[in-house]
N, C-alpha and C. Protein backbone atom coordinates (compact mmCIF):
# COMPACT_ATOMS: atom_id res chain seq x y z
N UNK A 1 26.45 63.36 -59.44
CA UNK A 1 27.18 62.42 -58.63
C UNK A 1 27.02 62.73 -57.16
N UNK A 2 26.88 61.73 -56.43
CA UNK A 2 27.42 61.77 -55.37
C UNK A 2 28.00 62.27 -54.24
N UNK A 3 28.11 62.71 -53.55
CA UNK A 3 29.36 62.87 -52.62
C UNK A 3 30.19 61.86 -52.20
N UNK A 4 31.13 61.50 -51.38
CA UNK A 4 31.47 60.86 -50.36
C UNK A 4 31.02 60.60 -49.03
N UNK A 5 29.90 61.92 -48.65
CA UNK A 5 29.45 62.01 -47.37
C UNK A 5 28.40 61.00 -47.63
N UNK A 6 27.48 61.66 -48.80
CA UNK A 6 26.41 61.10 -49.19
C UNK A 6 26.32 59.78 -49.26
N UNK A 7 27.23 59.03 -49.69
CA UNK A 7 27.84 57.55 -49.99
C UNK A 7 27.99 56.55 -48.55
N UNK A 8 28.62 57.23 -47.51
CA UNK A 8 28.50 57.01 -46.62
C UNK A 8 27.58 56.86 -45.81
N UNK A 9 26.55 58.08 -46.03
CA UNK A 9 25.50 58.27 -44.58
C UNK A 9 24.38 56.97 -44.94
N UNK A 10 24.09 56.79 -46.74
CA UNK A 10 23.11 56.17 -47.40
C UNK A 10 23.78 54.48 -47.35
N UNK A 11 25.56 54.37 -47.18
CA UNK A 11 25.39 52.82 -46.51
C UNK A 11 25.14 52.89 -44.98
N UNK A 12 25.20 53.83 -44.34
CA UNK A 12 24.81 53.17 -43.02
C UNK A 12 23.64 53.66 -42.33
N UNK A 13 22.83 54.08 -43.45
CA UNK A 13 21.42 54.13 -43.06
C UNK A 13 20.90 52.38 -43.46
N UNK A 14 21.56 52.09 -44.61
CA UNK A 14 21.35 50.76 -45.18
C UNK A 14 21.48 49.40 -44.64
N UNK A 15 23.24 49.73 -43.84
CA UNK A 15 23.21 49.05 -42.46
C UNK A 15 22.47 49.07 -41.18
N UNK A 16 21.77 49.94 -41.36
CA UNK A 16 20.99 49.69 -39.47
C UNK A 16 19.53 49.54 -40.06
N UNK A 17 19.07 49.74 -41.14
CA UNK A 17 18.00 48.82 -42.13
C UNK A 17 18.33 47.37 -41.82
N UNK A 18 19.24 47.00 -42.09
CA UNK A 18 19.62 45.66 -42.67
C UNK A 18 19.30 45.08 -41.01
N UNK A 19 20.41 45.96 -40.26
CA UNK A 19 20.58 45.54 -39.02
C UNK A 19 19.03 45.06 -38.18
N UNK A 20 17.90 46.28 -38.08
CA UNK A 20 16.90 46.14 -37.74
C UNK A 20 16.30 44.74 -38.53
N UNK A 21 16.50 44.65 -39.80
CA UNK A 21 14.85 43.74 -40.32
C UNK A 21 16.17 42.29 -39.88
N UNK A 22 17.12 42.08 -39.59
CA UNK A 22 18.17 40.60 -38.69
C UNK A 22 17.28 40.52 -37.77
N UNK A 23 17.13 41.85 -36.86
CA UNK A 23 16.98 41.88 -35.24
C UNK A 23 15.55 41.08 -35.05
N UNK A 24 14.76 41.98 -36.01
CA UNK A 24 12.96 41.50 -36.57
C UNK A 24 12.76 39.90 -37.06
N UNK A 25 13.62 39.78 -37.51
CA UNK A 25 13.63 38.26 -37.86
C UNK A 25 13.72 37.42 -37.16
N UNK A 26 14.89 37.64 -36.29
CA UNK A 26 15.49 36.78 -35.38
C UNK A 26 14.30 36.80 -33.90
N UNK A 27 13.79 38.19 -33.62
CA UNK A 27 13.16 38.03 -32.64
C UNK A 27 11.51 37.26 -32.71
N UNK A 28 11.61 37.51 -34.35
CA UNK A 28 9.97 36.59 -34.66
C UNK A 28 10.68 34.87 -34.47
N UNK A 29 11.37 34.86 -34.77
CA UNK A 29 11.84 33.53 -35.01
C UNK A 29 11.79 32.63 -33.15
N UNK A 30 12.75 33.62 -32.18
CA UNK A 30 12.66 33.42 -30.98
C UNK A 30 10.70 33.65 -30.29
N UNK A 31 10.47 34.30 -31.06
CA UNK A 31 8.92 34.14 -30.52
C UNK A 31 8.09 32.62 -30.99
N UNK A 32 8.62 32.22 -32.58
CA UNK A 32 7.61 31.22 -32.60
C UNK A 32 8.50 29.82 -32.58
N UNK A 33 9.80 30.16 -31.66
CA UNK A 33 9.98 29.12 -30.78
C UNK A 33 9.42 28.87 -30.02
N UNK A 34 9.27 30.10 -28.79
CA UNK A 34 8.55 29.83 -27.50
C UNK A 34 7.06 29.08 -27.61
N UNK A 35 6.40 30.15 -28.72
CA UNK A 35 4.99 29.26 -29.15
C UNK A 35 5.05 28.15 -28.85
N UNK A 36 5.99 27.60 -30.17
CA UNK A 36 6.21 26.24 -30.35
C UNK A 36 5.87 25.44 -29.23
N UNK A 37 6.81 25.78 -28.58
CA UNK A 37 7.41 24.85 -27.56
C UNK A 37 6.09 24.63 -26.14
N UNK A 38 5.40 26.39 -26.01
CA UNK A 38 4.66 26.43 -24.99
C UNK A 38 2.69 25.86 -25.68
N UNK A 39 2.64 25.53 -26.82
CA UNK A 39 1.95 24.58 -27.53
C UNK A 39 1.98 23.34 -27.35
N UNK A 40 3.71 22.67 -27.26
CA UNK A 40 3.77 21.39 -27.08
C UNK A 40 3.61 20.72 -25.95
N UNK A 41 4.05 22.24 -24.88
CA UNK A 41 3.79 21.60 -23.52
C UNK A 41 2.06 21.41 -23.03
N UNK A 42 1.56 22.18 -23.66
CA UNK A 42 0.01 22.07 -23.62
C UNK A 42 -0.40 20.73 -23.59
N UNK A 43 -0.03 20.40 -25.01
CA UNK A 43 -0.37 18.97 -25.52
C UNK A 43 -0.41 17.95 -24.80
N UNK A 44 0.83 18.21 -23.86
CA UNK A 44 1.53 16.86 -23.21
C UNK A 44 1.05 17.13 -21.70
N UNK A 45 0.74 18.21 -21.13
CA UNK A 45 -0.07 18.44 -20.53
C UNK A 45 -1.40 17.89 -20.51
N UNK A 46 -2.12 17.74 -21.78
CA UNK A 46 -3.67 17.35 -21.58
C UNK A 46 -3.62 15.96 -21.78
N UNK A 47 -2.61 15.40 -22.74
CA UNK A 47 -2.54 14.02 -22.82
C UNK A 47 -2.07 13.34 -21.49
N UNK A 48 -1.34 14.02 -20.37
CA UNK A 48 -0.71 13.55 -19.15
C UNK A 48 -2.04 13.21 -18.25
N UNK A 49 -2.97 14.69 -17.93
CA UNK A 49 -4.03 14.54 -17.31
C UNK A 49 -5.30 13.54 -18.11
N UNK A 50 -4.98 13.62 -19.35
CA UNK A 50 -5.78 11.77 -19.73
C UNK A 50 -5.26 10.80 -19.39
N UNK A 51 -4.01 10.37 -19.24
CA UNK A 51 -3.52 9.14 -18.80
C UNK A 51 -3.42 9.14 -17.36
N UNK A 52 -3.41 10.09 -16.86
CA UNK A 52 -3.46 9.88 -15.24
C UNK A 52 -5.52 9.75 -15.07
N UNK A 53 -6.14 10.42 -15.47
CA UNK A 53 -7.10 9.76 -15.38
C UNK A 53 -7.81 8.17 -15.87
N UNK A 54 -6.76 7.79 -17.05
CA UNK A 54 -7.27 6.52 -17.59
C UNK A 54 -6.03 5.38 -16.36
N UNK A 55 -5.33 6.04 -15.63
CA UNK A 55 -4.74 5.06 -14.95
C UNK A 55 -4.88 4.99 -13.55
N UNK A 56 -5.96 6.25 -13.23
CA UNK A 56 -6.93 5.90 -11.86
C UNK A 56 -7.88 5.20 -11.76
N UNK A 57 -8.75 5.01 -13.39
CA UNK A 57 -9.88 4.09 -13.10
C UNK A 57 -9.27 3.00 -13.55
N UNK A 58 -8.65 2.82 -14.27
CA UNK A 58 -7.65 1.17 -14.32
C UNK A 58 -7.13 0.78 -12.75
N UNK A 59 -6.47 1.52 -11.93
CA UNK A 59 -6.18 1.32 -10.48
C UNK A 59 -7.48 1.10 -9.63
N UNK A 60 -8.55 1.41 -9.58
CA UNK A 60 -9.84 1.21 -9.07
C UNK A 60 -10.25 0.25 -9.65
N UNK A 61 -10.52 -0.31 -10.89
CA UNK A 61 -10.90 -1.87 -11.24
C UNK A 61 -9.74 -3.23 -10.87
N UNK A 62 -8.21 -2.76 -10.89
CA UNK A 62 -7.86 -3.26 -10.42
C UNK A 62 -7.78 -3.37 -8.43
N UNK A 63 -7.87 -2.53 -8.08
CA UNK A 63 -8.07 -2.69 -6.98
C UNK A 63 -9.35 -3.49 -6.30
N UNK A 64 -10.88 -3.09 -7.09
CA UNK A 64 -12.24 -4.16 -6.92
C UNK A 64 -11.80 -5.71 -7.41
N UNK A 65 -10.97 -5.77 -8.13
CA UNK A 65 -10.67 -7.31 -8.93
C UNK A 65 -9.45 -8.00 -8.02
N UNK A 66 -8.53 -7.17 -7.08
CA UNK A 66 -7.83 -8.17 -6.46
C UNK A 66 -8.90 -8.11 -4.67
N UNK A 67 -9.80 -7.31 -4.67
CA UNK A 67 -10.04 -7.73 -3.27
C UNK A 67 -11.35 -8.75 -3.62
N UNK A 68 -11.99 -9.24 -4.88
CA UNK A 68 -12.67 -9.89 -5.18
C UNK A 68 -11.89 -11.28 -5.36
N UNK A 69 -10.54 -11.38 -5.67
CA UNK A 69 -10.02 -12.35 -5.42
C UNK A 69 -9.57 -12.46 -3.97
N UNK A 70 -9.09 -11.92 -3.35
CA UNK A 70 -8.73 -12.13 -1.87
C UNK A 70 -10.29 -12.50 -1.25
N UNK A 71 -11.24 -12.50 -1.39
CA UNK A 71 -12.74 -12.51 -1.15
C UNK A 71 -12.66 -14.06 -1.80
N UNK A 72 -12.61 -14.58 -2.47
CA UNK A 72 -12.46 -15.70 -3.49
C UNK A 72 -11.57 -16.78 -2.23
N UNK A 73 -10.01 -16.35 -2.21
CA UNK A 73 -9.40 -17.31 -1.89
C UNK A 73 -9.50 -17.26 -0.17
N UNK A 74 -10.17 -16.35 0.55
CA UNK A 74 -10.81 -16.65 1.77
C UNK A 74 -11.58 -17.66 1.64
N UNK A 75 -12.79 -17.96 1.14
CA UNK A 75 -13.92 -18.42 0.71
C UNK A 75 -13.40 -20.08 0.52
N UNK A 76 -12.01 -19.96 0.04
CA UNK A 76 -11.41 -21.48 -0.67
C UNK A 76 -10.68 -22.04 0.93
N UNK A 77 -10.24 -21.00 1.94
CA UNK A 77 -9.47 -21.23 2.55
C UNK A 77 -10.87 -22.02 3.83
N UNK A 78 -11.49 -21.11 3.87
CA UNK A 78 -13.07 -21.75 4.90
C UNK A 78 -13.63 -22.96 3.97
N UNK A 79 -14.01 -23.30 3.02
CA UNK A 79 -13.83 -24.76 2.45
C UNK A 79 -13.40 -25.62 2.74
N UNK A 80 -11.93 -25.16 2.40
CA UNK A 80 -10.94 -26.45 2.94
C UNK A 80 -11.13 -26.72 4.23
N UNK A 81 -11.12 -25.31 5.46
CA UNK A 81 -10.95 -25.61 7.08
C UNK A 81 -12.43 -26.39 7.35
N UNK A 82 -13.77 -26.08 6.02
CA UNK A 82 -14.59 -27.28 6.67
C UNK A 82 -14.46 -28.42 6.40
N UNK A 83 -13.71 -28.63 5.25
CA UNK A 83 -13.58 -30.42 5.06
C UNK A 83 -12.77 -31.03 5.64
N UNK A 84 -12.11 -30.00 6.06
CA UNK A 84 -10.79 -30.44 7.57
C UNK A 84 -11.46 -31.22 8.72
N UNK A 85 -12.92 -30.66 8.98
CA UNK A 85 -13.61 -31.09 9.82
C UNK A 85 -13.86 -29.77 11.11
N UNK A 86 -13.75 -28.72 10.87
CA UNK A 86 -13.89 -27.23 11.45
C UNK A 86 -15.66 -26.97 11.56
N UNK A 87 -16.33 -26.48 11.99
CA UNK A 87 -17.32 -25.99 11.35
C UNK A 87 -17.49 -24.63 10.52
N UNK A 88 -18.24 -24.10 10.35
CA UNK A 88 -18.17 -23.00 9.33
C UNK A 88 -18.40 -21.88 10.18
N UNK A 89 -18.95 -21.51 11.56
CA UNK A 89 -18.34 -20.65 12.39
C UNK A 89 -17.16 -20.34 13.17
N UNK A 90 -15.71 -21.56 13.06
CA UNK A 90 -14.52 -21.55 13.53
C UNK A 90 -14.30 -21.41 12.48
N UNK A 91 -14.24 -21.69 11.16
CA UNK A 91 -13.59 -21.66 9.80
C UNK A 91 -13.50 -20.10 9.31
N UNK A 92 -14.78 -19.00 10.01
CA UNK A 92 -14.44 -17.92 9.26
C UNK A 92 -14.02 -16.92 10.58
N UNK A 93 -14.09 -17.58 11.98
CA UNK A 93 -13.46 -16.98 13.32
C UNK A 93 -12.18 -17.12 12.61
N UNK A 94 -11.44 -18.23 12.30
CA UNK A 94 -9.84 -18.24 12.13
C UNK A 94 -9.82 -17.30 11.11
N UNK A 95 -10.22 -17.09 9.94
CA UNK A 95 -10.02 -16.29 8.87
C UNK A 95 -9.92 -14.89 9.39
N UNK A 96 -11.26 -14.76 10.06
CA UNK A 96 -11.40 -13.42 10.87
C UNK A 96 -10.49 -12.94 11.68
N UNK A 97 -9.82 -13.70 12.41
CA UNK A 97 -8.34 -13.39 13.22
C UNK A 97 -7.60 -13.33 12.63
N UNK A 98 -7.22 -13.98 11.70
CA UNK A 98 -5.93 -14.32 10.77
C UNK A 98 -5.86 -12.46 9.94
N UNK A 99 -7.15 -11.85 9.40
CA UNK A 99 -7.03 -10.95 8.64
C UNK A 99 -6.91 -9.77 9.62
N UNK A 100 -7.37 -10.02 10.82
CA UNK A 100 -6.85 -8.75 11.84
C UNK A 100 -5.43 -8.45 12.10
N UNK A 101 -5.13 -9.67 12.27
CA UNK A 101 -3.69 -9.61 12.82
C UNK A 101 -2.70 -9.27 11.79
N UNK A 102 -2.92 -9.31 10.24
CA UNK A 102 -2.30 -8.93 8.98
C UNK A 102 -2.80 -7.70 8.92
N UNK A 103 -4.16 -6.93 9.46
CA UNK A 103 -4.01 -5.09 9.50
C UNK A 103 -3.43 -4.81 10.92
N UNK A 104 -3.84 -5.45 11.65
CA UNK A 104 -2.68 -4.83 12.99
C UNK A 104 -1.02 -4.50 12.72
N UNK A 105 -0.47 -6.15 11.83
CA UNK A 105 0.66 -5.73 11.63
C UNK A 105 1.20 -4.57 10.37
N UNK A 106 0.40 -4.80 9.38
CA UNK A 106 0.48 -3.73 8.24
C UNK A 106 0.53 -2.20 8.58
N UNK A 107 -0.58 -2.01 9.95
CA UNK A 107 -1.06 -0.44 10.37
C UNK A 107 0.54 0.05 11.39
N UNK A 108 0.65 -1.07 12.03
CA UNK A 108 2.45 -0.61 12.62
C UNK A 108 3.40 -0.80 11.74
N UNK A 109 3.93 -1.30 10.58
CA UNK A 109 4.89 -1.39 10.19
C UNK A 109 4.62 0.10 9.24
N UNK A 110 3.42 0.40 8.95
CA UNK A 110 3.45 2.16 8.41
C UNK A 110 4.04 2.84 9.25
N UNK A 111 3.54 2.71 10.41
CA UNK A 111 3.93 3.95 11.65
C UNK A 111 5.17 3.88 11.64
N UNK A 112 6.04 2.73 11.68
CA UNK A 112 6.90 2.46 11.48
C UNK A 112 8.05 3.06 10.63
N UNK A 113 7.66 3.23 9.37
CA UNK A 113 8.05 3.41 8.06
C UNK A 113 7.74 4.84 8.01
N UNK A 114 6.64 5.75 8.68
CA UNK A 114 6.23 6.92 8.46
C UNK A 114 7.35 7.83 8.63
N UNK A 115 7.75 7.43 9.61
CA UNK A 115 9.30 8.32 10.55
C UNK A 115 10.52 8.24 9.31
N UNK A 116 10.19 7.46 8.28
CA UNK A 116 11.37 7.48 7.28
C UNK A 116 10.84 8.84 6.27
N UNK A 117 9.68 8.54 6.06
CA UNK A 117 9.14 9.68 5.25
C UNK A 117 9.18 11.37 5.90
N UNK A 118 9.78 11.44 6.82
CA UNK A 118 10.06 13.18 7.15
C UNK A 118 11.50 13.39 7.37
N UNK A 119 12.23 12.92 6.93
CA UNK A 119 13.34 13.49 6.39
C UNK A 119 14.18 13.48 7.58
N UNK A 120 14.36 12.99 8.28
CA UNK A 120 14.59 13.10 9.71
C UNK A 120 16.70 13.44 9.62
N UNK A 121 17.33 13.12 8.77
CA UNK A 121 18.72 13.24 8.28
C UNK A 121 18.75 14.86 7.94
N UNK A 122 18.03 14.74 6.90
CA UNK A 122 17.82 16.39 5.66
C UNK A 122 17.69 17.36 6.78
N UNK A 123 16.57 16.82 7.49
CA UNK A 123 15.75 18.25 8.59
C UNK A 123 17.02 18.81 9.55
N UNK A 124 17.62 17.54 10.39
CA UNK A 124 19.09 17.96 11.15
C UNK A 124 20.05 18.74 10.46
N UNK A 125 20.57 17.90 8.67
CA UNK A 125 21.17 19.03 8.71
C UNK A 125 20.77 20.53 8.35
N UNK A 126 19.99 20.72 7.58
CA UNK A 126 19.32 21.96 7.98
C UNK A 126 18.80 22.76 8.88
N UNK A 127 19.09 22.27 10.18
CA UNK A 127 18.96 22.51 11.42
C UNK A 127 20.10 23.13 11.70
N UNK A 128 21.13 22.23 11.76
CA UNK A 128 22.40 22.76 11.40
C UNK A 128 22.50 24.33 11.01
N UNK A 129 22.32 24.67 9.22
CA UNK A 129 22.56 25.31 8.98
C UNK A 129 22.20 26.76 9.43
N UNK A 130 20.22 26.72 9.94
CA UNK A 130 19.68 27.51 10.27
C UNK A 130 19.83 28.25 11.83
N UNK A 131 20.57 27.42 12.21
CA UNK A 131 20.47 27.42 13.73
C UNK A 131 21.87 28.59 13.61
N UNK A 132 21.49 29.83 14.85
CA UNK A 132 22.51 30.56 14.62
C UNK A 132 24.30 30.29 15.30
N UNK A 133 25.17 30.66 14.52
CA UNK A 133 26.53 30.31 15.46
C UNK A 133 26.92 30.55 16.14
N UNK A 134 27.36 30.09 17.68
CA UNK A 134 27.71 30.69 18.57
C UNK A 134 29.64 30.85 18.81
N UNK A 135 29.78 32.46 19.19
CA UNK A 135 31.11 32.91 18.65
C UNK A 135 31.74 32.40 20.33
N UNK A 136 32.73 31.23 20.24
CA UNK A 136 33.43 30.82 21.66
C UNK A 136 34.56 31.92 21.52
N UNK A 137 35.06 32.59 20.64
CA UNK A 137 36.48 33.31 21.31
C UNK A 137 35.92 34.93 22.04
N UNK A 138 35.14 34.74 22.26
CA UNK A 138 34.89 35.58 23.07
C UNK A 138 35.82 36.00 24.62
């Protein structure tokens, strides 16, 4: 038989057995989560950089296909100004002015709009914060 000591030392050798192959389990388990997970981001990763490439050359055919129509309805607009009775060197002078003056105004209303894009609110108050305090009870 036995002891009592013996009984004892052999459950809690049994317990920190037990304890270890929990710990082993649990930490394989937390590992082929991370896998998991750093697998899936892969995935969605390579499928992202396919769709951003299948939606740059979709943006480039669309972009050749609306300036082929803007090319188109110029073309309709000098037509009409010759059956107006224009000739076909005032018919594409007006066009020709007409499309300057739509990038003149487009190229300032960026410049325009640019001054919104630097943060000009955010930057002050962080200006604010960075800027050191000056102690008046001096």
């Amino acid at each position: 038989m036995q002891s009592q000591a013996e009984q004892e030392a052999a459950s809690s050798d049994t317990a920190q057995v037990s304890l270890l192959a929990q710990l082993s389990d649990s930490w394989h388990a937390v590992l082929s989560q991370i896998s998991g997970a750093v697998d899936l981001a892969a995935l969605e990763a390579r499928l992202a950089a396919l769709s951003l490439l299948e939606m740059l050359a979709l943006a480039i055919t669309l972009a050749v296909l609306a300036i082929t129509a803007w090319l188109l309805v110029l073309v309709l607009i000098a037509l009409a100004l010759m059956a107006a009775g224009l000739p076909l060197w005032l018919s594409v002078t007006v066009l020709l002015v007409t499309n300057l003056a739509a990038c003149v105004w487009i190229v300032l209303r960026i410049r325009r709009k640019s001054a919104d894009a630097t943060f000009p609110a955010t930057r002050s108050v962080f200006r604010e914060y960075t800027q050191p305090q000056h102690d008046t009870a001096e």
